[in-house]
C-alpha atoms as a PDB file:
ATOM      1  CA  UNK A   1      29.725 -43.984 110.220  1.00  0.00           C
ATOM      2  CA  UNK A   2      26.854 -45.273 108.083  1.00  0.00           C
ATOM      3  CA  UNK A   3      23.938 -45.407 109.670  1.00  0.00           C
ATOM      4  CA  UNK A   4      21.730 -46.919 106.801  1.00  0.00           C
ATOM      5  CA  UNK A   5      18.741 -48.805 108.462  1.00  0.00           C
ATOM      6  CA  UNK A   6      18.289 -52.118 106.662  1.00  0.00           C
ATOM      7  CA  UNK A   7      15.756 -54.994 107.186  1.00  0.00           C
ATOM      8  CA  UNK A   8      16.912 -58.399 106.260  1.00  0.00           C
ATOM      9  CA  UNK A   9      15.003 -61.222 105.123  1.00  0.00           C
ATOM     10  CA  UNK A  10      14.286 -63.882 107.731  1.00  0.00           C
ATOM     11  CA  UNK A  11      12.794 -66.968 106.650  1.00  0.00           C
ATOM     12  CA  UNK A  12      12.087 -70.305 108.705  1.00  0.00           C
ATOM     13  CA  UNK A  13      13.366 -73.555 108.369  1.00  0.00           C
ATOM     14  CA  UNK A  14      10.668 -75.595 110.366  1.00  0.00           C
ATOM     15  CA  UNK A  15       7.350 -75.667 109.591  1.00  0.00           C
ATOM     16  CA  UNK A  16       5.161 -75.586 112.636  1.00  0.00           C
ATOM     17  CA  UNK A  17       4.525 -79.784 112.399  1.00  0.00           C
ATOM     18  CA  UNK A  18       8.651 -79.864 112.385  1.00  0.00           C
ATOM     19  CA  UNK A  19       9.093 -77.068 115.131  1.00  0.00           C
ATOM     20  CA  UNK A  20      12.143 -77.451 117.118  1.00  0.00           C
ATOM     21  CA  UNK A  21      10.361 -78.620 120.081  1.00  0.00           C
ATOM     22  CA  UNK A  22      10.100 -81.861 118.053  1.00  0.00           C
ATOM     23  CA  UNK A  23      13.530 -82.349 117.724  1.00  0.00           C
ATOM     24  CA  UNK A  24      16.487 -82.981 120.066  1.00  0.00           C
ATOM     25  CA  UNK A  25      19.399 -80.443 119.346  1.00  0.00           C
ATOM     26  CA  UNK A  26      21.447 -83.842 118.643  1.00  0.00           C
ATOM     27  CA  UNK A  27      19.268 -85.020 115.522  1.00  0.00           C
ATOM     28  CA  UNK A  28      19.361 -84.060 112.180  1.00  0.00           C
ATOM     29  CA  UNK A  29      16.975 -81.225 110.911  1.00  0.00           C
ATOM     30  CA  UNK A  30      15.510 -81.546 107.606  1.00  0.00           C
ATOM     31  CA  UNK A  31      16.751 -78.454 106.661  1.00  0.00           C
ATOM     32  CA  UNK A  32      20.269 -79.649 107.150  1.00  0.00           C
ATOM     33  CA  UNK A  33      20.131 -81.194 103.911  1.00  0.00           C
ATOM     34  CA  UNK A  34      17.511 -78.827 101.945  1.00  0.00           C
ATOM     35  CA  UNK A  35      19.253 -75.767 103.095  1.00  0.00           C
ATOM     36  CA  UNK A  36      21.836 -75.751 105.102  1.00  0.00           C
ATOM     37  CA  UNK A  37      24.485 -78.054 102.570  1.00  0.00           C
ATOM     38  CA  UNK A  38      23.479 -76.394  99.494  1.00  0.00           C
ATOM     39  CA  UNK A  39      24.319 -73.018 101.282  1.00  0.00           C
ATOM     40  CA  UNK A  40      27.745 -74.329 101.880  1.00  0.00           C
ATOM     41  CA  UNK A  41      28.110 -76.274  98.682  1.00  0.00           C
ATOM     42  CA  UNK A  42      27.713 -72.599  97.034  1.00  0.00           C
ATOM     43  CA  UNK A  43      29.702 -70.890  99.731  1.00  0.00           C
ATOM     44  CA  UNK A  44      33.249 -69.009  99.601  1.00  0.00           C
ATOM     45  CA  UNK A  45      33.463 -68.976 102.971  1.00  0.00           C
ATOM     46  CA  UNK A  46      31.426 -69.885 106.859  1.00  0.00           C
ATOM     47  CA  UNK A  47      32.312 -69.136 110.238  1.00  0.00           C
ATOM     48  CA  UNK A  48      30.999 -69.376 113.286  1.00  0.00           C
ATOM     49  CA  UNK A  49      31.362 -66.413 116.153  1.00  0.00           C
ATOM     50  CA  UNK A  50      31.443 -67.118 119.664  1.00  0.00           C
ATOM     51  CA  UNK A  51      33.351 -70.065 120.614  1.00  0.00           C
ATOM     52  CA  UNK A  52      35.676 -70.580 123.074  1.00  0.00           C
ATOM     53  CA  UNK A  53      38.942 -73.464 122.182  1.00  0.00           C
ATOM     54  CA  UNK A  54      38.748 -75.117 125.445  1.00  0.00           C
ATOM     55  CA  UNK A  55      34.663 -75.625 125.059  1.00  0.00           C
ATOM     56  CA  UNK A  56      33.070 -78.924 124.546  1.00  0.00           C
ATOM     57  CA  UNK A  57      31.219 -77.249 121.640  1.00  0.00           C
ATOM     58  CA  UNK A  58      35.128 -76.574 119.633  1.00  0.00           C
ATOM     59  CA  UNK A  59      36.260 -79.507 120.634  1.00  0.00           C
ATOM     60  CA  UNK A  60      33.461 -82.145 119.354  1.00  0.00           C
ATOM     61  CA  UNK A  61      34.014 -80.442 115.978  1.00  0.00           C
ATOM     62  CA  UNK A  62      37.591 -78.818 116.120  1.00  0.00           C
ATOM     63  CA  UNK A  63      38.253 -81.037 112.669  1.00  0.00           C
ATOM     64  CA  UNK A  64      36.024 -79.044 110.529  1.00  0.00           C
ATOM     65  CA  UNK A  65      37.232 -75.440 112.627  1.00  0.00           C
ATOM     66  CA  UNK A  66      40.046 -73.707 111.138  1.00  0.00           C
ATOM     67  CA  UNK A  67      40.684 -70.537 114.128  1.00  0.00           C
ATOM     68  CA  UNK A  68      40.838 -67.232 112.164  1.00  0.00           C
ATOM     69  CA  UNK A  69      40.866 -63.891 114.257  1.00  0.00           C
ATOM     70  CA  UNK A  70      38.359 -64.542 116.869  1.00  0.00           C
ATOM     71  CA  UNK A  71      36.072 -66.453 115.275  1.00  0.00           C
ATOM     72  CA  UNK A  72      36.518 -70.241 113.192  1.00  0.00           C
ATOM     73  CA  UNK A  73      35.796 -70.866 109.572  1.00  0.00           C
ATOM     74  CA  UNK A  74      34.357 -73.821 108.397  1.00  0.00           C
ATOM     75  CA  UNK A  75      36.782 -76.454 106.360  1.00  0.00           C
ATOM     76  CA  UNK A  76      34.699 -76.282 103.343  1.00  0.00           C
ATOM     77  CA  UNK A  77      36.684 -79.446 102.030  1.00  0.00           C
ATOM     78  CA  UNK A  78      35.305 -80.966 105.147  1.00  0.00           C
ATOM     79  CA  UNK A  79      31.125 -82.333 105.351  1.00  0.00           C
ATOM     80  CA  UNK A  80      30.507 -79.653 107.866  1.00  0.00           C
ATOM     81  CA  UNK A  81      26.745 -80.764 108.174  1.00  0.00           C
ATOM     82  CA  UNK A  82      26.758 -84.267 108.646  1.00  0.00           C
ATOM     83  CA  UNK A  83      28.131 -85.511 112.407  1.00  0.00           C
ATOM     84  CA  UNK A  84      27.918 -81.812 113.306  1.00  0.00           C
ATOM     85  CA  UNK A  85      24.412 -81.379 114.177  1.00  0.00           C
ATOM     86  CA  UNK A  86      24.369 -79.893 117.976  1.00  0.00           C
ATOM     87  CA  UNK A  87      26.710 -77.196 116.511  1.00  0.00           C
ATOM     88  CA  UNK A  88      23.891 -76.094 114.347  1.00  0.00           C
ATOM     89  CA  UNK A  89      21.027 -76.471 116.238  1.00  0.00           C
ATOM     90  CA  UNK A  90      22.622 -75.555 119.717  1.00  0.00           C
ATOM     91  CA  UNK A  91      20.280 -72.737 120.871  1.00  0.00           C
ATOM     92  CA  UNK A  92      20.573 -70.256 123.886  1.00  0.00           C
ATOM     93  CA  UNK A  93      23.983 -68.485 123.096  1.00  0.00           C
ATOM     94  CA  UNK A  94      26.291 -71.707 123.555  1.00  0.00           C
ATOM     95  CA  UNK A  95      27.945 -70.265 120.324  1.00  0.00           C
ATOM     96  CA  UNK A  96      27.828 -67.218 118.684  1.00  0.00           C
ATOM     97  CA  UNK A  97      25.936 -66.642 115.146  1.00  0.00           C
ATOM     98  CA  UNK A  98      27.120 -68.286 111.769  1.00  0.00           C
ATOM     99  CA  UNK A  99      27.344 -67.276 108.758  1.00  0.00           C
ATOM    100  CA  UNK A 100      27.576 -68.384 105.166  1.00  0.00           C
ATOM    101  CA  UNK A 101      29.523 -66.074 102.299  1.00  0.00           C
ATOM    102  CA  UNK A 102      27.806 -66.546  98.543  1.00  0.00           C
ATOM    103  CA  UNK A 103      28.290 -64.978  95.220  1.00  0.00           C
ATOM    104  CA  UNK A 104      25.471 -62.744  94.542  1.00  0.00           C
ATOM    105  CA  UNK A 105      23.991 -65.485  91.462  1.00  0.00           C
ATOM    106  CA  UNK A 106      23.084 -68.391  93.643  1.00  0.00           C
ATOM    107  CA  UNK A 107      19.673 -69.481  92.770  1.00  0.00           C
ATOM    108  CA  UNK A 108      17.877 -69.666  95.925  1.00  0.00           C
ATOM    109  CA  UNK A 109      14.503 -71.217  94.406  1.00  0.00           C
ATOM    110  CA  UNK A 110      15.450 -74.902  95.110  1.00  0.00           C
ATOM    111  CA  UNK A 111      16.214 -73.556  98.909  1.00  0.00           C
ATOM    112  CA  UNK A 112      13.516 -71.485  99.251  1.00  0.00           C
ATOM    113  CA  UNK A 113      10.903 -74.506  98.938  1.00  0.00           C
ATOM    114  CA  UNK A 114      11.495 -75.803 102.347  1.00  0.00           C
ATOM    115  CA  UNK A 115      11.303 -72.212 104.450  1.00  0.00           C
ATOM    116  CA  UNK A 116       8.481 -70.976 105.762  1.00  0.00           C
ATOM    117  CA  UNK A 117       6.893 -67.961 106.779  1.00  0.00           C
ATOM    118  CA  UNK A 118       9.202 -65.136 104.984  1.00  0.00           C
ATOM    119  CA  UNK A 119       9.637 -61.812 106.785  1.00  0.00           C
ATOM    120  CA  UNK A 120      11.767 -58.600 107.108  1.00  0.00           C
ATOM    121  CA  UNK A 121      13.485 -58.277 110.123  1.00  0.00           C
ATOM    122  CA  UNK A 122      12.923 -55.247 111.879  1.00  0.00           C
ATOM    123  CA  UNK A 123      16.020 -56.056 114.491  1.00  0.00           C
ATOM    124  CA  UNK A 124      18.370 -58.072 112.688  1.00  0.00           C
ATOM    125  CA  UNK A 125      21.083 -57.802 115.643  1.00  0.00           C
ATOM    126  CA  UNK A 126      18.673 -59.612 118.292  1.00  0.00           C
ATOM    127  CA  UNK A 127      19.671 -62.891 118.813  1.00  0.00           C
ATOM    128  CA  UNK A 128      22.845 -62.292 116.847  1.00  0.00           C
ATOM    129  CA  UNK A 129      26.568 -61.816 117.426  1.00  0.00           C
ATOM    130  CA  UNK A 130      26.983 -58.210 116.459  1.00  0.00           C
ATOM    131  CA  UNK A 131      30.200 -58.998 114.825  1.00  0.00           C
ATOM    132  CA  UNK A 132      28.660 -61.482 112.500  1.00  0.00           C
ATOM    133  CA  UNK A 133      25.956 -58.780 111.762  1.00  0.00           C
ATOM    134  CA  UNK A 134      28.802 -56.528 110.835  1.00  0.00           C
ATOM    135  CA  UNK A 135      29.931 -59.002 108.349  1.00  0.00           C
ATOM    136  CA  UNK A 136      26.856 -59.854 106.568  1.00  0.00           C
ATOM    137  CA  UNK A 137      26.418 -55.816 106.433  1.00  0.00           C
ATOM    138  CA  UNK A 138      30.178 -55.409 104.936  1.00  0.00           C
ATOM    139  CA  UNK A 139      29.918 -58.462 102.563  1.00  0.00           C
ATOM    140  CA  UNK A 140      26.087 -57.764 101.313  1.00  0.00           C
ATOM    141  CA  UNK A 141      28.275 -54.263 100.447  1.00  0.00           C
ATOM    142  CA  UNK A 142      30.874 -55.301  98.300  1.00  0.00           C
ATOM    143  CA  UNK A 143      27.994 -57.537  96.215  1.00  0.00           C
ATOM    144  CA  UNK A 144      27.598 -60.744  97.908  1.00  0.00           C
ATOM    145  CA  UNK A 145      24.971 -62.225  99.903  1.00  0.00           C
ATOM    146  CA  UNK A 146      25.269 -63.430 103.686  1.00  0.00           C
ATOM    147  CA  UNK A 147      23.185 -65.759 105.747  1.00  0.00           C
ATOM    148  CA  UNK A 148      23.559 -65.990 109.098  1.00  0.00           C
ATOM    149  CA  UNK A 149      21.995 -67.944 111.916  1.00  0.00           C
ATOM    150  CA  UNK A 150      21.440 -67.186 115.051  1.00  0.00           C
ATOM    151  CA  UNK A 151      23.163 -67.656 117.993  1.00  0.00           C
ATOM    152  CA  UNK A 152      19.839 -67.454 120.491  1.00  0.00           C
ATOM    153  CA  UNK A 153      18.082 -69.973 118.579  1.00  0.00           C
ATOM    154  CA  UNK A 154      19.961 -72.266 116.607  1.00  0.00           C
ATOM    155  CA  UNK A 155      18.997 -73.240 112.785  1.00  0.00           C
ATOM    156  CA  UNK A 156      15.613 -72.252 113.571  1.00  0.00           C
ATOM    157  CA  UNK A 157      15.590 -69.998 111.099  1.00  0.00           C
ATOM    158  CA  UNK A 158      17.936 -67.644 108.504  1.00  0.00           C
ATOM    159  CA  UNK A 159      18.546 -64.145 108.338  1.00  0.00           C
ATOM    160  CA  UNK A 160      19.320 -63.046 104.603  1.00  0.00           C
ATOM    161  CA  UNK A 161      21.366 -60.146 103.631  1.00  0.00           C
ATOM    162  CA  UNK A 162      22.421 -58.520 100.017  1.00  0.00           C
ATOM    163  CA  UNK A 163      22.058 -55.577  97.824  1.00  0.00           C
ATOM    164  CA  UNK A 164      21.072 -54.263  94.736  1.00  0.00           C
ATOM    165  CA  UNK A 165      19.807 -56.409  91.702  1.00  0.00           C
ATOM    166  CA  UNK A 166      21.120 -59.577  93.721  1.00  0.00           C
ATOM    167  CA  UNK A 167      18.722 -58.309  96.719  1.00  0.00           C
ATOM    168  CA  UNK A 168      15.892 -57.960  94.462  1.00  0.00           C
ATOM    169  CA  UNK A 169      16.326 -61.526  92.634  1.00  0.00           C
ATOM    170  CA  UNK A 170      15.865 -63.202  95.948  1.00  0.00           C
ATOM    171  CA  UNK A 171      12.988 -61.605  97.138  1.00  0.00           C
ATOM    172  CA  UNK A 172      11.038 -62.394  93.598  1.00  0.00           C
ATOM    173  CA  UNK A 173      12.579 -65.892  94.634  1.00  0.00           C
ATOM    174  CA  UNK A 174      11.209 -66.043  98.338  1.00  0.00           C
ATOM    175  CA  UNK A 175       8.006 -64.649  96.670  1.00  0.00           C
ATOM    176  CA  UNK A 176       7.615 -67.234  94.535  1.00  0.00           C
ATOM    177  CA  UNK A 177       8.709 -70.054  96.437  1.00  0.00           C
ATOM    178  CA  UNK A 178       8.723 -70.153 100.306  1.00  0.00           C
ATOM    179  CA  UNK A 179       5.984 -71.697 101.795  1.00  0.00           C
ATOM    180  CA  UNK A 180       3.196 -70.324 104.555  1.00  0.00           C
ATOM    181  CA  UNK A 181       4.019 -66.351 103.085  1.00  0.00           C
ATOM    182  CA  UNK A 182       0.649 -65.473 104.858  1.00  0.00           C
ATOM    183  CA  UNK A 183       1.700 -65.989 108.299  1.00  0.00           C
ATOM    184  CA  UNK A 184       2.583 -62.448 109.122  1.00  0.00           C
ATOM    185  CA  UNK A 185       0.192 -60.869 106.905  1.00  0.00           C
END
């Protein structure tokens, strides 16, 4: 059993003008377009944990949901964004976490722009399905990286994990470009 200890990087993806009390869990974040579609333009694979086929969540977006042992990958044919909204933003455990699969050479400068307030995260599994942590553990492994949002508060904000000379790369990267990197100093 490995019982490495290892911090991700969170990163937000409201500033405090666009918190999420601002929005409805209905509308359209920014970050839906600055974040959240480039992640899955660059993707190999997203799934989300935690929902159930007979739930109102599945069913408003069972056309971009392909079922695949317990959990549902994302069509990435599909606009998965776009029309899908509450499944992103949905807070308070309605789903489970999602997560995003990327080589470990995506260029997260462009993305990094519209975060805010970069930090490690001392308990990556709160707020998370613990299967979807698993994953992003396993895949950040084998040499890729894994996002994953959570299932407690939406697309709030990102957990990012990955290893090695990939891992380093996009800290300089969050160094360089996220915004408000004093907040937790």
């Amino acid at each position: 059993m490995d019982n490495e200890y290892f911090r991700s990087l969170s990163v937000e993806l409201l500033s405090e003008a666009g918190s999420y009390r601002n929005y409805e869990e209905t509308d359209p974040f920014p970050s839906h377009k600055t974040i959240i579609q480039p992640l899955l333009k660059n993707s190999f694979y997203g799934c989300v944990f935690g929902l159930k086929k007979d739930s109102a969540l599945y069913l408003s977006n069972a056309d971009i949901l392909i079922s695949d042992k317990g959990k549902f990958r994302f069509d990435l044919s599909k606009e998965c964004v776009a029309g899908h909204e509450y499944l992103w933003n949905v807070r308070g455990w309605e789903r489970g976490s999602i997560i995003i699969l990327l080589k470990n050479d995506v260029d997260f400068s462009e993305i990094f722009k519209h975060t805010y307030r970069p930090s490690f995260s001392n308990n990556p599994n709160a707020g998370n399905s613990l299967s979807a942590i698993k994953k992003c553990k396993a895949e950040a492994a084998l040499g890729n990286v894994a996002i994953c949002f959570p299932a407690s508060n939406g697309s709030e904000w990102m957990q990012i994990y990955a290893t090695g000379v990939g891992w380093e790369r996009i800290l300089q990267q969050a160094e360089a470009n996220c915004q408000q990197k004093e907040y937790y100093l």
